[in-house]
Protein backbone atom coordinates (compact mmCIF):
# COMPACT_ATOMS: atom_id res chain seq x y z
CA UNK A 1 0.00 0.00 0.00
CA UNK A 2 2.84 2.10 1.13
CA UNK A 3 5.20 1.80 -1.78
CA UNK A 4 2.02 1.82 -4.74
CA UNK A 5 0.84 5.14 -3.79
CA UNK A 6 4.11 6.52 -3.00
CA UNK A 7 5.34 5.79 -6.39
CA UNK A 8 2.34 6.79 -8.17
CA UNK A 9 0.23 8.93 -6.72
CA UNK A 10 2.62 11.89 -7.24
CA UNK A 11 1.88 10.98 -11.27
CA UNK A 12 -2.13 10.76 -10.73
CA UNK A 13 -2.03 13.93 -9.29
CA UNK A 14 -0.42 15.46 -11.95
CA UNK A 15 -3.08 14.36 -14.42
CA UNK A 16 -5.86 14.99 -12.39
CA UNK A 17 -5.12 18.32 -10.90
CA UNK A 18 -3.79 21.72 -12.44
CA UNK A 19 -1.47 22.64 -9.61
CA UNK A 20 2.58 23.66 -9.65
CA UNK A 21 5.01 20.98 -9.36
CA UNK A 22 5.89 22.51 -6.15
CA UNK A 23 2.64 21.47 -4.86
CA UNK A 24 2.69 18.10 -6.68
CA UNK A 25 5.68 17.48 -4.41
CA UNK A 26 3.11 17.89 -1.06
CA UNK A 27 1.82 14.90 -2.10
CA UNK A 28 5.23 12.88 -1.01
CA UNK A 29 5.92 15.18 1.86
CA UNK A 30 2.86 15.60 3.96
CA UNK A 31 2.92 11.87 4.15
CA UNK A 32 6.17 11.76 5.21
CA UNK A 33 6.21 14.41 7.70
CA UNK A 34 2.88 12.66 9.39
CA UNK A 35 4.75 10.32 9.59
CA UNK A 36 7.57 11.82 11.51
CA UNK A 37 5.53 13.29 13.97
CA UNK A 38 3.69 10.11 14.95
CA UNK A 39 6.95 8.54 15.65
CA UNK A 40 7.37 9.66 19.21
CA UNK A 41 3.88 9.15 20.29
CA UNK A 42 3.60 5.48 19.30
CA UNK A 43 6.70 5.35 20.80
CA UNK A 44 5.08 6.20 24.25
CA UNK A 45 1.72 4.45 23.90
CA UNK A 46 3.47 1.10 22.77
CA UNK A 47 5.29 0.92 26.06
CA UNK A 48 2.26 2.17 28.01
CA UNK A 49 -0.51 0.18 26.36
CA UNK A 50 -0.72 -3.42 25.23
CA UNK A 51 0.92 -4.19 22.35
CA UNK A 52 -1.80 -5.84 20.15
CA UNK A 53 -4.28 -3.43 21.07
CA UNK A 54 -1.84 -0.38 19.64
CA UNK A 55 -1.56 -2.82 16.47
CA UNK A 56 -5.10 -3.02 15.70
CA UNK A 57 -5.86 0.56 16.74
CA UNK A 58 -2.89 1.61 14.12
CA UNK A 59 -4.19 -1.22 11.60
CA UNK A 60 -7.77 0.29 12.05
CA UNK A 61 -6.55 3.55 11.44
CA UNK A 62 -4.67 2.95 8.23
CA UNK A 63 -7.12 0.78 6.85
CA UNK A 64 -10.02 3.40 6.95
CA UNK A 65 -7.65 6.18 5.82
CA UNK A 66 -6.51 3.93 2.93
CA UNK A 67 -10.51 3.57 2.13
CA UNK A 68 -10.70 7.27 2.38
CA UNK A 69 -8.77 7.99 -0.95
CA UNK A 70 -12.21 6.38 -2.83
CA UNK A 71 -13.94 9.92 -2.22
CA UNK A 72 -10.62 11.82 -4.28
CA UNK A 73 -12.26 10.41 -7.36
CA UNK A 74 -16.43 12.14 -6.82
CA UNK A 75 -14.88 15.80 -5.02
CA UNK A 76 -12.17 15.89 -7.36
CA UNK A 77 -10.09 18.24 -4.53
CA UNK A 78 -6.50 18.63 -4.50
CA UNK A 79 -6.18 19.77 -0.64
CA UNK A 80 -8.99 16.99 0.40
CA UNK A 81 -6.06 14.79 -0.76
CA UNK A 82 -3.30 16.62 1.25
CA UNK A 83 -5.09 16.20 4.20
CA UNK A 84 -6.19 12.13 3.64
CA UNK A 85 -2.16 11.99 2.91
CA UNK A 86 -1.36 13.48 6.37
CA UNK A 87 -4.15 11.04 8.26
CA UNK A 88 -2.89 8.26 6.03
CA UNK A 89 0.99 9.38 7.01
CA UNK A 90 0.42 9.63 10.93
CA UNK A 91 -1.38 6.39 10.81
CA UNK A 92 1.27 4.72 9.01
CA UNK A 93 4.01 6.03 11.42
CA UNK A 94 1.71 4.17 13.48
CA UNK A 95 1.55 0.67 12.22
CA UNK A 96 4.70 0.56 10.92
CA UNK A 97 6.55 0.73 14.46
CA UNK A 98 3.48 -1.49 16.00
CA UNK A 99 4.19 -4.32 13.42
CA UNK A 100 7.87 -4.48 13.57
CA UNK A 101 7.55 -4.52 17.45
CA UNK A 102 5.02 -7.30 17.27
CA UNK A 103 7.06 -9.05 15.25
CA UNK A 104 10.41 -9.10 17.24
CA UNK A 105 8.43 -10.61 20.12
CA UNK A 106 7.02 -13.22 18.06
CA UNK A 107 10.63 -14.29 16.41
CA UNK A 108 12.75 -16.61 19.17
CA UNK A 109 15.39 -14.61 20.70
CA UNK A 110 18.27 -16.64 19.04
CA UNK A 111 17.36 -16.41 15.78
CA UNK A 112 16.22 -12.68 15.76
CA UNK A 113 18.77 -11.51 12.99
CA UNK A 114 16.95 -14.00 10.67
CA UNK A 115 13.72 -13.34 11.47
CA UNK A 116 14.06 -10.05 11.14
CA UNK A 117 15.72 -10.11 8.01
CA UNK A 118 12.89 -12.13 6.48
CA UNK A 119 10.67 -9.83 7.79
CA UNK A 120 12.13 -6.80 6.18
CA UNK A 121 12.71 -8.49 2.78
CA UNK A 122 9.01 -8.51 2.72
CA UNK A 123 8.89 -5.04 2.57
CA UNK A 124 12.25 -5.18 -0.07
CA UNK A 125 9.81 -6.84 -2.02
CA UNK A 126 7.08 -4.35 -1.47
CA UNK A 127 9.34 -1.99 -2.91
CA UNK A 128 9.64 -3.72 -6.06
CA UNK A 129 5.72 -4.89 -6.37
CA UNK A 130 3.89 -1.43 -5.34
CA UNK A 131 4.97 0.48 -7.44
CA UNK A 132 4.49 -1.63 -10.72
CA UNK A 133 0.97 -2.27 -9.58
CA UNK A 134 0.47 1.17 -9.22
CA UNK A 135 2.38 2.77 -12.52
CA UNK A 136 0.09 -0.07 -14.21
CA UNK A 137 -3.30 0.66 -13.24
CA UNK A 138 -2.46 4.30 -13.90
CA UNK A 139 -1.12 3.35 -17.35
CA UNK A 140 -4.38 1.44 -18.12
CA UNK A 141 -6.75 4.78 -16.87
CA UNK A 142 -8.61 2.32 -14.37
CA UNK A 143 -8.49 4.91 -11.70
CA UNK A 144 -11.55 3.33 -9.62
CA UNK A 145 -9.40 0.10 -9.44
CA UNK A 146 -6.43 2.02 -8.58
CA UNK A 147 -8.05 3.05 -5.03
CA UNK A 148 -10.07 -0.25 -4.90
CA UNK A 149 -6.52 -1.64 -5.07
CA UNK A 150 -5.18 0.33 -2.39
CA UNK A 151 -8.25 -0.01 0.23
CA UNK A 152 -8.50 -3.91 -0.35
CA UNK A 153 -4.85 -4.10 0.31
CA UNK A 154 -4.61 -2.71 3.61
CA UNK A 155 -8.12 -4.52 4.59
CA UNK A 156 -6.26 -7.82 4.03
CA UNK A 157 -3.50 -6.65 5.96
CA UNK A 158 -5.86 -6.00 8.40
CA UNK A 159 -7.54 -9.61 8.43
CA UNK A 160 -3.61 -10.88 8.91
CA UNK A 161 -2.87 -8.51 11.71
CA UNK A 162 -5.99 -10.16 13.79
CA UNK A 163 -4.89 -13.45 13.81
CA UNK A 164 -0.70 -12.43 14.84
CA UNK A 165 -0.37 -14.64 17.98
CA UNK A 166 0.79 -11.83 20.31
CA UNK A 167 0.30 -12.95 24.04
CA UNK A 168 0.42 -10.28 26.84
CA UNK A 169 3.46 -9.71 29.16
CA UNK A 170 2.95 -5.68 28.95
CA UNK A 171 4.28 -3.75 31.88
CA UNK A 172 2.51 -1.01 31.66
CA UNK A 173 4.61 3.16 31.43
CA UNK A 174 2.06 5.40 33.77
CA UNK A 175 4.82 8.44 32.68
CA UNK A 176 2.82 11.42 30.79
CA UNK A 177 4.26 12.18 27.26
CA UNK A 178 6.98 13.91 27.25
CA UNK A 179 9.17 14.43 23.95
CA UNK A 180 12.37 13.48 25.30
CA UNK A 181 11.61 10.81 27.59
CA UNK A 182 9.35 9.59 24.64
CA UNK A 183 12.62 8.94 22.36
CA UNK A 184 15.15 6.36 23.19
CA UNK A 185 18.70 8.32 23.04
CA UNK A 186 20.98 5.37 24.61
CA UNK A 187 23.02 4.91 21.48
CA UNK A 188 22.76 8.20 19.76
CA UNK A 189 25.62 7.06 17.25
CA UNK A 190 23.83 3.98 16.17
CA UNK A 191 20.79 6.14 15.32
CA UNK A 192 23.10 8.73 12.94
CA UNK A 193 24.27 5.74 11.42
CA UNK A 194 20.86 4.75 10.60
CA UNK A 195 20.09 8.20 9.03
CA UNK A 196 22.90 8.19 6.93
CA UNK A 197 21.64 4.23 5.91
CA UNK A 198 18.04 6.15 5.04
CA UNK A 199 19.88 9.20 3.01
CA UNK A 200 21.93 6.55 0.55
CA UNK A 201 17.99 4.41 0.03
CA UNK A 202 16.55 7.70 -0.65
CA UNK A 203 18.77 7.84 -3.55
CA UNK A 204 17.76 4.52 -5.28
CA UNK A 205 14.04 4.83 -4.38
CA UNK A 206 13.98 8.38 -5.85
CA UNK A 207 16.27 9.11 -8.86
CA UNK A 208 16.80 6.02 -10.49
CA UNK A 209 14.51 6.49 -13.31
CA UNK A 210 16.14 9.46 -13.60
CA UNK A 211 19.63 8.14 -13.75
CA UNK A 212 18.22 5.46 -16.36
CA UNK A 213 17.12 8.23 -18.58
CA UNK A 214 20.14 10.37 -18.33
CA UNK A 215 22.13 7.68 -19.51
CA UNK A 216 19.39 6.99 -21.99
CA UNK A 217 18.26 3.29 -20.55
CA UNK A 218 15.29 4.54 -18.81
CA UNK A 219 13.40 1.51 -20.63
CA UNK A 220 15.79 -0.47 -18.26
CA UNK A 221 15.04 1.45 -15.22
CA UNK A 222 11.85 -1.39 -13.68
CA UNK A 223 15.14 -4.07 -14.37
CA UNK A 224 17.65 -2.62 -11.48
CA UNK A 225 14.90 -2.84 -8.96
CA UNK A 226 13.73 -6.53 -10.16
CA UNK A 227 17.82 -7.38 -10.06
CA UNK A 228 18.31 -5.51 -6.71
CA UNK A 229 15.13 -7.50 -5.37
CA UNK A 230 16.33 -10.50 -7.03
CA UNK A 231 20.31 -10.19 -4.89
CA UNK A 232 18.11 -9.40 -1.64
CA UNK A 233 16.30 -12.92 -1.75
CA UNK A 234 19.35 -14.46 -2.67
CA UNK A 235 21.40 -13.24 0.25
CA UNK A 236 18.68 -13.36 2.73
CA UNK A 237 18.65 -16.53 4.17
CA UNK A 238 22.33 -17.29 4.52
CA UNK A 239 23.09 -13.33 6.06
CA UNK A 240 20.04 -13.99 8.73
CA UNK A 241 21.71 -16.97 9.98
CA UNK A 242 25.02 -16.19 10.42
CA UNK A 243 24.07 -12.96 11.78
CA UNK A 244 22.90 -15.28 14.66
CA UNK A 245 25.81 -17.41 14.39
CA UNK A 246 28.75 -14.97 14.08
CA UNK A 247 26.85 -11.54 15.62
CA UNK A 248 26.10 -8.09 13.67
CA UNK A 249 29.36 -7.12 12.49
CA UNK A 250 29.95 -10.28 10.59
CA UNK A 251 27.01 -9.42 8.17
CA UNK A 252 26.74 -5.50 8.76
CA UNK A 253 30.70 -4.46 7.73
CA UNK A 254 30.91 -6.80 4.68
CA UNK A 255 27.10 -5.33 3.89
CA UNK A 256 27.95 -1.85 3.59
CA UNK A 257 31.22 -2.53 1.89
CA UNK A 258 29.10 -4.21 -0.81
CA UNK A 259 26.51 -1.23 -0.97
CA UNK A 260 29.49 1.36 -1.18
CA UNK A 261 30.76 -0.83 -4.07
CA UNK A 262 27.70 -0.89 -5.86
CA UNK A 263 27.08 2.89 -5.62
CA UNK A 264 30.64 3.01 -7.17
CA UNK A 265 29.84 1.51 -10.09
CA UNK A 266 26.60 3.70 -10.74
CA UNK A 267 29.06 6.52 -10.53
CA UNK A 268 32.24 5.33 -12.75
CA UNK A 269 30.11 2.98 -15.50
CA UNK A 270 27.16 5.31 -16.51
CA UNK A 271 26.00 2.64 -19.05
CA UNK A 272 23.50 -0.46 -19.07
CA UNK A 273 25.61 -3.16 -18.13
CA UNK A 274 26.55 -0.77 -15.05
CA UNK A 275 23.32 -0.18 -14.27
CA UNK A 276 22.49 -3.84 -13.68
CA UNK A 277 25.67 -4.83 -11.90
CA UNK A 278 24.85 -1.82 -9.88
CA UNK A 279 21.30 -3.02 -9.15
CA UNK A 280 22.57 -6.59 -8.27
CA UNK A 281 25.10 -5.73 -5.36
CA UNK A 282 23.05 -2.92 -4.42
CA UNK A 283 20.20 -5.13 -3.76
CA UNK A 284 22.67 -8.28 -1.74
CA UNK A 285 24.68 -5.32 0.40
CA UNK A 286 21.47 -3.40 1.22
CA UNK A 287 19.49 -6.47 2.23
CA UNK A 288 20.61 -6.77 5.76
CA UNK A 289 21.73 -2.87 6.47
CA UNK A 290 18.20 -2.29 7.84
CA UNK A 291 17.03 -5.17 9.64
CA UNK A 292 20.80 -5.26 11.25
CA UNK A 293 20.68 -2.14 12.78
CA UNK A 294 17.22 -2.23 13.64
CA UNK A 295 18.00 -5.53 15.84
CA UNK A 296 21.28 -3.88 17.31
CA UNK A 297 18.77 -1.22 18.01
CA UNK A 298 16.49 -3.42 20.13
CA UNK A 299 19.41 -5.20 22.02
CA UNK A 300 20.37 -1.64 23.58
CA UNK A 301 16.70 -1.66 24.96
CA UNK A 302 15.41 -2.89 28.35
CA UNK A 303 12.06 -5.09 27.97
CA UNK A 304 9.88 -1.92 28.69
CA UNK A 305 11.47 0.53 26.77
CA UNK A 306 11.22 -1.70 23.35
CA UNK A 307 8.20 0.60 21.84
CA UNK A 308 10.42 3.65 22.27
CA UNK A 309 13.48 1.77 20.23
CA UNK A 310 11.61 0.84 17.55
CA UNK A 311 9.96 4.01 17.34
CA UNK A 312 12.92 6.46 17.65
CA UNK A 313 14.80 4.11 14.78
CA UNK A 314 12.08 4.22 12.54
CA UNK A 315 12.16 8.38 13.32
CA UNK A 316 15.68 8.18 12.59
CA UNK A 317 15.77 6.27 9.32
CA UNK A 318 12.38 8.37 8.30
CA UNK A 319 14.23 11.62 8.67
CA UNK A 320 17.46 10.26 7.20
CA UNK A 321 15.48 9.70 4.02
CA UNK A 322 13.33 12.71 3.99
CA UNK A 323 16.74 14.87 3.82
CA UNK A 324 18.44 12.95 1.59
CA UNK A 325 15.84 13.04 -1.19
CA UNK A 326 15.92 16.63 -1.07
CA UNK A 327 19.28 16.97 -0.61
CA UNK A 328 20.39 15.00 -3.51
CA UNK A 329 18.25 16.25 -5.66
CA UNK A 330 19.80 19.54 -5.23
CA UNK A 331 23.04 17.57 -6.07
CA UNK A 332 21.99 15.68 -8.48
CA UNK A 333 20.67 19.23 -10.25
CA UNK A 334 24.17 20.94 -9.96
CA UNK A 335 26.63 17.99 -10.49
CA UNK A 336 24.77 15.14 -12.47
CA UNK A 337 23.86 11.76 -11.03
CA UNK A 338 27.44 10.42 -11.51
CA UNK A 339 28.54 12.40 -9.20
CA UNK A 340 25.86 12.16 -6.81
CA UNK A 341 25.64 8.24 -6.69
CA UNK A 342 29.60 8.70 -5.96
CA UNK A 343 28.63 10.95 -3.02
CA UNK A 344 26.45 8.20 -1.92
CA UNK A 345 29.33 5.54 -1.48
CA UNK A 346 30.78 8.16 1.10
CA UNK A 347 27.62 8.45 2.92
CA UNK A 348 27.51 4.74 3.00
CA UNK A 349 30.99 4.36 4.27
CA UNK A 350 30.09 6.86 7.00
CA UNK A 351 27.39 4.69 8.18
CA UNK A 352 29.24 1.60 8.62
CA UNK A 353 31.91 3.93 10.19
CA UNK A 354 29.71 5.30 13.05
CA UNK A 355 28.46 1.44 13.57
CA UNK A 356 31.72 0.21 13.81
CA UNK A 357 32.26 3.47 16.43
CA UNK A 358 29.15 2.25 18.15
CA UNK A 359 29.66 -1.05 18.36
CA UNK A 360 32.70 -0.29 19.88
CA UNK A 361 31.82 2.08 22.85
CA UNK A 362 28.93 -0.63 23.41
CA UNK A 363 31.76 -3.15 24.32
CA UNK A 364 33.76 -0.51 26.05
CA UNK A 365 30.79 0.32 27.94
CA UNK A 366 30.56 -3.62 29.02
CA UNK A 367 33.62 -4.03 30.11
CA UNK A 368 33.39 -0.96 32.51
CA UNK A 369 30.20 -2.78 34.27
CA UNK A 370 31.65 -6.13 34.23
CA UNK A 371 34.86 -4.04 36.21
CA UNK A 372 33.02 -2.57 38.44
């Protein structure tokens, strides 16, 4: 649902409205700054309610806001669908940190780095599938199925969210909301590192195309994220487990030594064959960047503060990607998308810098407790 109308609805808009292209871009960023904003709240109600009760609230809540966009087509209103984007934004902030909490209870504690890893290769694959879906429908003018499409999505995720096995061992927070004891700031470094991992996605979920058609292969452009899927499933399975066998680093340093690579070769090979190589090790190195840090997130947590983790990473990675698509679009502008993908690979070696840097003042940290 996410990735369809993210992809898309920008275009619909575009044919269905006469505004600016400034406004056009609203469409993208009211949704992302709802969602934002919800991060620290959900934050603070998952560790003070129930957990499966703040799932199907948030599931309610993006389901009927995802329902909502059927009434864009009859009132025809540009700022009636500005405002279903910010509901739909806040309530997806929402779900998304109440799902991946609920799932990191329901995956055994020794094999988190796999299960979490499968998990987000589901929404890898999102990434790939939304976004045809929705460039298709538009393509074939069925605009009533377009929003059918997106409401009868998010019901069935709904329907699978009811029947998650998620048994209660909540201690409930009786704290008020407060913004700063509503984010959890133990490992500040880790969460840089994770906005610099969001600023280097931006750039492949945003100017692709745009690099294809630069280097006239935009006919090619669908292929890099079908090849970058295609390395993510491949790696998936034997990353997860020996992230549980050999610990974070083992996966996480050769990872974003792979992703750096593969932003290289967008930058020095601006031709077709580069493009798919690119989209290949892009897809294996990126595969476990996300779901690695978001599990060394989680182990800096205490049982009660777990809502607040999850919550504060997603906030992290959120605003990570929110500046780098604007960012490197001003870039991009000035010094081509060579240049800009090269800029990338230093961004990604920063990242695996400061979790290297992290990972060591964790252990540092250790050793001072076990001393004293």
């Amino acid at each position: 649902t996410f990735y369809l109308l993210n992809a898309s609805l920008p275009l619909l808009a575009a044919q269905k409205f006469e505004v600016s292209q400034g406004s056009l871009g609203w469409v993208v960023t009211a949704f992302v700054l709802a969602t934002v904003c919800s991060r620290p709240l959900i934050g603070h109600w998952l560790d003070r309610y129930e957990l499966k009760r703040m799932l199907l609230l948030s599931a309610s809540l993006f389901t009927l806001f995802s329902c909502l966009y059927l009434i864009i087509l009859p009132i025809e209103s540009f700022s009636l669908l500005l405002i279903i984007r910010v509901l739909h934004g806040f309530s997806f902030g929402m779900i998304s940190s109440s799902l991946s909490l609920s799932v990191t209870t329901l995956i055994p504690k020794q094999r988190q780095g796999e299960g979490m890893g499968y998990f987000v290769l589901s929404m890898n694959l999102a990434s790939v599938l939304g976004p045809v879906i929705g460039l298709t429908l538009i393509a074939h003018d069925v605009m009533v199925w377009y929003f059918m499409t997106v409401a009868l999505l998010a019901i069935c995720s709904f329907l699978f969210m009811i029947r998650l096995p998620l048994t209660s061992s909540h201690i409930p927070q009786t704290s008020p909301f407060r913004l700063r004891q509503s984010l959890f700031l133990d490992s500040p470094v880790l969460l840089l590192a994770t906005s610099f991992a969001g600023i280097a996605i931006s750039s492949t979920s945003a100017f692709i195309s745009l690099y294809a058609d630069s280097i006239h292969h935009v006919t090619y452009a669908s292929y890099f994220y079908g090849l970058a899927a295609l390395g993510m499933v491949a790696i998936r399975p034997l990353a997860g487990k020996r992230f549980d066998r050999k610990g974070p680093a083992s996966v996480l340093i050769p990872s974003y030594g792979l992703y750096a690579v593969g932003f290289l070769v967008l930058g020095f090979f601006p031709t077709l064959y580069g493009l798919l190589f690119a989209a290949l090790i892009i897809g294996i190195g990126s595969a476990s960047i996300f779901p690695g840090l978001q599990t060394v997130m989680l182990t800096y947590a205490a049982p009660e503060q777990k809502g607040k983790a999850i919550s504060t990473f997603f906030l992290a990675y959120d605003s990570g990607f929110g500046i780098g698509a604007f960012l490197l679009s001003g870039i991009a502008a000035k010094t081509g998308y060579s240049n800009m993908f090269l800029i990338c690979s230093l961004v990604v070696v920063s990242s695996g810098l400061l979790y290297v840097y992290s990972r060591r003042s964790s252990a540092t940290a250790t050793n001072q407790d076990i001393a004293s």
